[in-house]
N, C-alpha and C. Protein backbone atom coordinates (compact mmCIF):
# COMPACT_ATOMS: atom_id res chain seq x y z
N UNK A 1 18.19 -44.72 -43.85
CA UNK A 1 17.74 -43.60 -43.05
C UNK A 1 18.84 -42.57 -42.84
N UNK A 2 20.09 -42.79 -42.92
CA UNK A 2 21.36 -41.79 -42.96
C UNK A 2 21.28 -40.91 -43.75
N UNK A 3 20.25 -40.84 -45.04
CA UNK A 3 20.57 -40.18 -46.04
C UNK A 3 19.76 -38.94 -45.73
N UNK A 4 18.68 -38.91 -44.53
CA UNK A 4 18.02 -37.76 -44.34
C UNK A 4 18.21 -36.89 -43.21
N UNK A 5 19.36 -37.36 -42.30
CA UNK A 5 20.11 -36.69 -41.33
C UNK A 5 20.87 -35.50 -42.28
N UNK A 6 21.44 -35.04 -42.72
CA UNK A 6 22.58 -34.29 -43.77
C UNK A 6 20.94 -33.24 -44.09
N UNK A 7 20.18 -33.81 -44.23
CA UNK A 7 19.01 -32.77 -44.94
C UNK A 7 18.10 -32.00 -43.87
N UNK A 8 18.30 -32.77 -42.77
CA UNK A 8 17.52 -32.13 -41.63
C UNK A 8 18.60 -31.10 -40.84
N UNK A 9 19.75 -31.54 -40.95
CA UNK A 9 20.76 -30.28 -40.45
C UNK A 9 20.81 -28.85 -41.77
N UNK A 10 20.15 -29.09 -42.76
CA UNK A 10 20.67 -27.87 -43.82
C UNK A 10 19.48 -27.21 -43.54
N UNK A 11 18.26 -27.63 -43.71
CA UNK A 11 17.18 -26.93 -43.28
C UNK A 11 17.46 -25.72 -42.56
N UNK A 12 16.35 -24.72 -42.95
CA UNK A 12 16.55 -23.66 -42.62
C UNK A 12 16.09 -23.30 -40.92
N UNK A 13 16.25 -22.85 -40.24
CA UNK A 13 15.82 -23.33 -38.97
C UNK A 13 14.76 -21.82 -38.75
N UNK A 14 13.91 -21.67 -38.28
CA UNK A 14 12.44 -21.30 -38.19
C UNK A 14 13.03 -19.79 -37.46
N UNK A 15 12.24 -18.64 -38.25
CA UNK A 15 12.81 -17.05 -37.21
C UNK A 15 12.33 -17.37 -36.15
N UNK A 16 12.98 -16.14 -34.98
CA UNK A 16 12.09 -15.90 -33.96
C UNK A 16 11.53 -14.82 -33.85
N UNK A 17 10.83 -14.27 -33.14
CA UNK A 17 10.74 -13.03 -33.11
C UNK A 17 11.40 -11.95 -33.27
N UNK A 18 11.49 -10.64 -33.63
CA UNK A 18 12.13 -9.85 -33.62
C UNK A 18 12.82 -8.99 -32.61
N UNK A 19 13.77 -8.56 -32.40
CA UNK A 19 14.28 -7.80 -31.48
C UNK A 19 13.14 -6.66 -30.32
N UNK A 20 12.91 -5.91 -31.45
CA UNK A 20 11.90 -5.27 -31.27
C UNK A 20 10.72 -5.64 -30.37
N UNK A 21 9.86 -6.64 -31.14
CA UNK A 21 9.16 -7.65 -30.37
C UNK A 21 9.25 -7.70 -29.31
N UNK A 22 10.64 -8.23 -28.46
CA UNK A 22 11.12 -8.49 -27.51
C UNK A 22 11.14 -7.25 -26.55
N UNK A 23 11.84 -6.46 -26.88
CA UNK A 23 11.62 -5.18 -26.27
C UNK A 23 10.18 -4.17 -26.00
N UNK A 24 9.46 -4.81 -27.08
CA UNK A 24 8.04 -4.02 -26.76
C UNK A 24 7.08 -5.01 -25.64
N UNK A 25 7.25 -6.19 -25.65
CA UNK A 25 6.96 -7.02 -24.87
C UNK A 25 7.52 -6.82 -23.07
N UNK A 26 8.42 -6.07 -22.68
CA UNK A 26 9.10 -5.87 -21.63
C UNK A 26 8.30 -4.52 -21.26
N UNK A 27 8.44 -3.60 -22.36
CA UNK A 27 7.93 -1.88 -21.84
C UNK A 27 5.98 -2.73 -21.53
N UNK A 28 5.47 -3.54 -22.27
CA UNK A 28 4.38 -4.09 -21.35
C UNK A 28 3.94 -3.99 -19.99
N UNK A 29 4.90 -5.33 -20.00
CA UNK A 29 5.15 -5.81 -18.60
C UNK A 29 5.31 -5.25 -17.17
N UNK A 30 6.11 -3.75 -18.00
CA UNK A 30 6.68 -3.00 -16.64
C UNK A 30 5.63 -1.89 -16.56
N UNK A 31 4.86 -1.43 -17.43
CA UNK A 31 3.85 -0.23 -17.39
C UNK A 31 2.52 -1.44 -16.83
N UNK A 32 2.07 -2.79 -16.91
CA UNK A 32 1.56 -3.19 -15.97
C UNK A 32 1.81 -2.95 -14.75
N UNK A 33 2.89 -3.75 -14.38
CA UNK A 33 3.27 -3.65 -13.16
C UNK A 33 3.39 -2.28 -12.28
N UNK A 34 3.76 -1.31 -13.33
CA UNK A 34 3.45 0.48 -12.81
C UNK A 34 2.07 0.26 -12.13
N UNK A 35 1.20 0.07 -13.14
CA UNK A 35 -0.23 0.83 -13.08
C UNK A 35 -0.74 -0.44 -12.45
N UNK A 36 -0.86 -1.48 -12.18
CA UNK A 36 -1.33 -2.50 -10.98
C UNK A 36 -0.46 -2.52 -9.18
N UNK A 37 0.48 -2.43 -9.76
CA UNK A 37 1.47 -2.40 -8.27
C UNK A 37 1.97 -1.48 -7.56
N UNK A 38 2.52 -0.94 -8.42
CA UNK A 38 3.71 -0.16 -7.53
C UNK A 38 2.86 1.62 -7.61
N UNK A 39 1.86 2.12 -8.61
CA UNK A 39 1.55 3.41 -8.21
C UNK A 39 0.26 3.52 -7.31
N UNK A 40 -0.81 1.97 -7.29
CA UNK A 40 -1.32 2.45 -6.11
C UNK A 40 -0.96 2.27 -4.68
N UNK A 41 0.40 1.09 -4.46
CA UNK A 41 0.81 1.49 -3.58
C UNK A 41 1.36 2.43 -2.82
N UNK A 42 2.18 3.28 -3.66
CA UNK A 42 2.27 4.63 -3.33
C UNK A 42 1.27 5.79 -3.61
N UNK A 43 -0.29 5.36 -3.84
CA UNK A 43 -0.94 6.83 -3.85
C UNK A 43 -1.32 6.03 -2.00
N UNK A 44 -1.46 4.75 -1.61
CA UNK A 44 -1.72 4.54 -0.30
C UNK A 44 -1.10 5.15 0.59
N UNK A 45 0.44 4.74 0.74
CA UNK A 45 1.49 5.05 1.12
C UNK A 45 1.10 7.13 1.45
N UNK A 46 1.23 7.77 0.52
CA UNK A 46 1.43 8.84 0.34
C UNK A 46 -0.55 9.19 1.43
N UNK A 47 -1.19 8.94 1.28
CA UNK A 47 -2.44 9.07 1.77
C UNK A 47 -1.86 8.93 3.32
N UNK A 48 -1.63 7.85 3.71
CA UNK A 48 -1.25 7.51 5.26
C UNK A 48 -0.31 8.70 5.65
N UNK A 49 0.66 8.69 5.19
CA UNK A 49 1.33 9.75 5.43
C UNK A 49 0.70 11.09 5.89
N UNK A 50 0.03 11.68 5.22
CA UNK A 50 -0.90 12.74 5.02
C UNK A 50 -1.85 12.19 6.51
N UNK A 51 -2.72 11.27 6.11
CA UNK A 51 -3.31 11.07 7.57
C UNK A 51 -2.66 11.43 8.98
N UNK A 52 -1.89 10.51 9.00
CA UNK A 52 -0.91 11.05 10.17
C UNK A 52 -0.13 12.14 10.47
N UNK A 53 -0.24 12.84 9.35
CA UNK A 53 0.71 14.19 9.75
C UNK A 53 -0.46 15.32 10.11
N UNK A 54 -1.88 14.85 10.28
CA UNK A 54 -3.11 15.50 10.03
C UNK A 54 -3.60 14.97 11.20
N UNK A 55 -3.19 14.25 12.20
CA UNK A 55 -3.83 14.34 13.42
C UNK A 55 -4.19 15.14 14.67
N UNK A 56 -4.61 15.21 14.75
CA UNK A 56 -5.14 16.47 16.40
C UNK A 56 -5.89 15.97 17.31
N UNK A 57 -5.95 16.65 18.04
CA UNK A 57 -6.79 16.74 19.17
C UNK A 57 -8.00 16.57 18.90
N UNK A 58 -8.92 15.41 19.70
CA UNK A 58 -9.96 15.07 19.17
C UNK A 58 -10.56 14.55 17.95
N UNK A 59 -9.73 14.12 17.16
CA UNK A 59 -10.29 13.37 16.41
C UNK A 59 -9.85 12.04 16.66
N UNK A 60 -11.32 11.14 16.22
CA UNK A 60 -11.46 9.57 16.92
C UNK A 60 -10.97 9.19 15.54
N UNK A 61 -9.68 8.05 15.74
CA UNK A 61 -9.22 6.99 15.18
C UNK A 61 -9.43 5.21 15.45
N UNK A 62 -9.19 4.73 14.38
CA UNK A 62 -8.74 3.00 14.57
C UNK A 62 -7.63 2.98 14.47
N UNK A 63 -6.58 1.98 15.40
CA UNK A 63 -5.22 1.89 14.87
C UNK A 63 -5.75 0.25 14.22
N UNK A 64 -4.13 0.04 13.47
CA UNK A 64 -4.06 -1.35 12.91
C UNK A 64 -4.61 -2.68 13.86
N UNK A 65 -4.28 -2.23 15.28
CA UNK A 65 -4.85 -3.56 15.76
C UNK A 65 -6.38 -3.38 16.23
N UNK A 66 -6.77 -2.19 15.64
CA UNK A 66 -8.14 -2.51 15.66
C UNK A 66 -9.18 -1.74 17.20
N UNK A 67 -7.95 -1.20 17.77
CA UNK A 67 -8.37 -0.17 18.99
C UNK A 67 -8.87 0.97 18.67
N UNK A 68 -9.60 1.45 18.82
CA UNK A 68 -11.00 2.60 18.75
C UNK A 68 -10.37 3.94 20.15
N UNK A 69 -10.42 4.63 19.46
CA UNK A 69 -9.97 5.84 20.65
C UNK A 69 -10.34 7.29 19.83
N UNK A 70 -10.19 8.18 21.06
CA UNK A 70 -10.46 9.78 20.84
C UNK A 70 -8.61 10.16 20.77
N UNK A 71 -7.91 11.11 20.36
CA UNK A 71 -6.82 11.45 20.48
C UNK A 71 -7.00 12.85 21.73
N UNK A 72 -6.43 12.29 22.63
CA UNK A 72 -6.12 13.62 23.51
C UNK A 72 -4.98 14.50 23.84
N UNK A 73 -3.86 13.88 23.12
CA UNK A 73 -2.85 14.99 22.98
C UNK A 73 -1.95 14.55 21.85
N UNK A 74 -1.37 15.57 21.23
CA UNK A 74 -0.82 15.31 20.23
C UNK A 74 0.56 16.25 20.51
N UNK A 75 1.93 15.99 20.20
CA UNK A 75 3.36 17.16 19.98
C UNK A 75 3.39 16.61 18.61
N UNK A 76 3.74 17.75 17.51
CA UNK A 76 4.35 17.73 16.87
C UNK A 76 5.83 16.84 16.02
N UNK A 77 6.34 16.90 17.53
CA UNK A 77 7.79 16.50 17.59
C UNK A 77 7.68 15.28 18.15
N UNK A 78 6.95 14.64 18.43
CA UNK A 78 6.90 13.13 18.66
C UNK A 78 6.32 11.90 17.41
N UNK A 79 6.70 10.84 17.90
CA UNK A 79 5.95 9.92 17.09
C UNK A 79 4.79 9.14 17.65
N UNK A 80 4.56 9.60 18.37
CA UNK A 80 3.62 9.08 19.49
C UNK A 80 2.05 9.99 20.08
N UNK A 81 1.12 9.41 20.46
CA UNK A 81 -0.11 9.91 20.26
C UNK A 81 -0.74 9.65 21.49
N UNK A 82 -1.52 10.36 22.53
CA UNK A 82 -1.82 9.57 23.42
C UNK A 82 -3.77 9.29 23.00
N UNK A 83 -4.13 8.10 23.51
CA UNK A 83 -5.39 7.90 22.70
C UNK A 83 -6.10 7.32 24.04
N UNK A 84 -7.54 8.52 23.94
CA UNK A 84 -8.51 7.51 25.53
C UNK A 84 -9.62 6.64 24.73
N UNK A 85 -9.49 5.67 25.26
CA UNK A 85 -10.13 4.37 24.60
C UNK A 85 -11.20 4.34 25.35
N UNK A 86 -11.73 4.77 26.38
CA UNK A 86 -12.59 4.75 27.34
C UNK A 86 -12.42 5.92 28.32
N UNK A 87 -13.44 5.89 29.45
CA UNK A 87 -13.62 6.99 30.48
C UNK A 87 -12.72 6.67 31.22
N UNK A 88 -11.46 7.95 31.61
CA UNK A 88 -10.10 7.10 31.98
C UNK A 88 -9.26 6.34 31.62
N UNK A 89 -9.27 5.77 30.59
CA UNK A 89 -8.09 5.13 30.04
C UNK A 89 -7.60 5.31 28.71
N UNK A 90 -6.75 5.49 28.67
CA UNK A 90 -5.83 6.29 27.95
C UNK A 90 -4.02 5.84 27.73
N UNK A 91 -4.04 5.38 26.45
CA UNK A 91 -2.87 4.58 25.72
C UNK A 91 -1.89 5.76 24.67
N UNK A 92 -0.92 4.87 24.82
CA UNK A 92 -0.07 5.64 24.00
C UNK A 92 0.12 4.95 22.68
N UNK A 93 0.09 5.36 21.58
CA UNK A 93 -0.17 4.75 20.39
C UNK A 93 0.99 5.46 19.25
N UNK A 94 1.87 4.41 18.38
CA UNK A 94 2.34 5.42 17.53
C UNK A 94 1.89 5.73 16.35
N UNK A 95 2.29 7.37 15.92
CA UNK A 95 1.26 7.84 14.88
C UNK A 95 1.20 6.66 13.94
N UNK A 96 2.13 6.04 13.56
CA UNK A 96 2.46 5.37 12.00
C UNK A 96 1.24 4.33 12.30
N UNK A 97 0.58 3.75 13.31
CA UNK A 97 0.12 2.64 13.40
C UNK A 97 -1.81 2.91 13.32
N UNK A 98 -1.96 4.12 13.47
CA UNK A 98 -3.03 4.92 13.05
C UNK A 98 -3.74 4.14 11.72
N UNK A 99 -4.77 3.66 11.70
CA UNK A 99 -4.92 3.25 10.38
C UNK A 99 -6.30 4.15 9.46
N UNK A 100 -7.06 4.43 10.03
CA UNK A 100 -8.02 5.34 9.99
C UNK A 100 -8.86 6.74 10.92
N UNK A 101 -9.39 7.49 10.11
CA UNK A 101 -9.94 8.31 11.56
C UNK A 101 -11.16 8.02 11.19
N UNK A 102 -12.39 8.13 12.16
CA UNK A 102 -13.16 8.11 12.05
C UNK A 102 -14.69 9.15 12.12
N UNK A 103 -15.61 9.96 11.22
CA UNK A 103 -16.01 10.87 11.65
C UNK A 103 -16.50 11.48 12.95
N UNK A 104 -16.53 12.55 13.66
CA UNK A 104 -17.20 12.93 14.34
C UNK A 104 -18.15 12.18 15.09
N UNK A 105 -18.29 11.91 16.55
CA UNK A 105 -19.43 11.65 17.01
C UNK A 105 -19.39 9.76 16.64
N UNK A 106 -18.68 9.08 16.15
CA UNK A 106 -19.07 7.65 15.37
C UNK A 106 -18.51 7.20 17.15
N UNK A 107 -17.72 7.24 17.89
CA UNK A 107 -17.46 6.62 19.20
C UNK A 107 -18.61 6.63 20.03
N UNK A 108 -19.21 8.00 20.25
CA UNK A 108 -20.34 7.97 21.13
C UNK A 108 -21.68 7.13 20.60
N UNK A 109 -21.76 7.08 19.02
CA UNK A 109 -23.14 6.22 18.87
C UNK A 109 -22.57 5.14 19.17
N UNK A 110 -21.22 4.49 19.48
CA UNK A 110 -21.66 3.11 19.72
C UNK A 110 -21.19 2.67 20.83
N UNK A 111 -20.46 3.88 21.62
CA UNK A 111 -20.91 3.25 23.17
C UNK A 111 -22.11 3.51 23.60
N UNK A 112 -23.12 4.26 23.13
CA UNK A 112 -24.35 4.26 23.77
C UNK A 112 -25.06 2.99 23.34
């Protein structure tokens, strides 16, 4: 059996892929990951932004935890929002935490 060790080391040992290959296999990977991950997170990103820099007076929002309010005052120069959640009560909310607005009139159909 010694005599076929010497013949299995001369053998030619099998290509691999090509360089190329390799490299076209990566520009893949990463134009997935573009176009699944990372650009609709930033068309979100960029949307919120826009939301919140678009708030005013009277328009009814949800923040993230899910609180329902009218906006009754807004500065510019703050990060902060004051929001009446009810008749008389009235929270301070920051813009960033804003998660949606909601149309016109959608608060009053459902406290009635």
């Amino acid at each position: 059996m010694d005599f076929l060790i010497p013949m299995a080391h001369a053998a030619d040992a099998p290509a691999g892929p090509s360089p190329l290959v390799n490299i076209g296999m990566l520009v893949v990977f990463i134009a997935i990951f573009y176009f699944l991950l990372w650009r609709p997170q930033q068309k979100r990103a960029k949307e919120h932004r826009e939301l919140v820099a678009s708030l005013g007076k009277g328009d009814e929002i949800v923040t993230g935890g899910g609180v329902a309010g009218v906006v009754t005052k807004v500065k510019d120069d703050e990060d902060y929002v004051l929001v009446e959640i009810s008749a008389g009560n009235e929270i301070v909310v920051q813009r960033a935490a804003v998660a949606t607005t909601l149309p016109k009139g959608t608060l009053k159909d459902i406290r009635n």
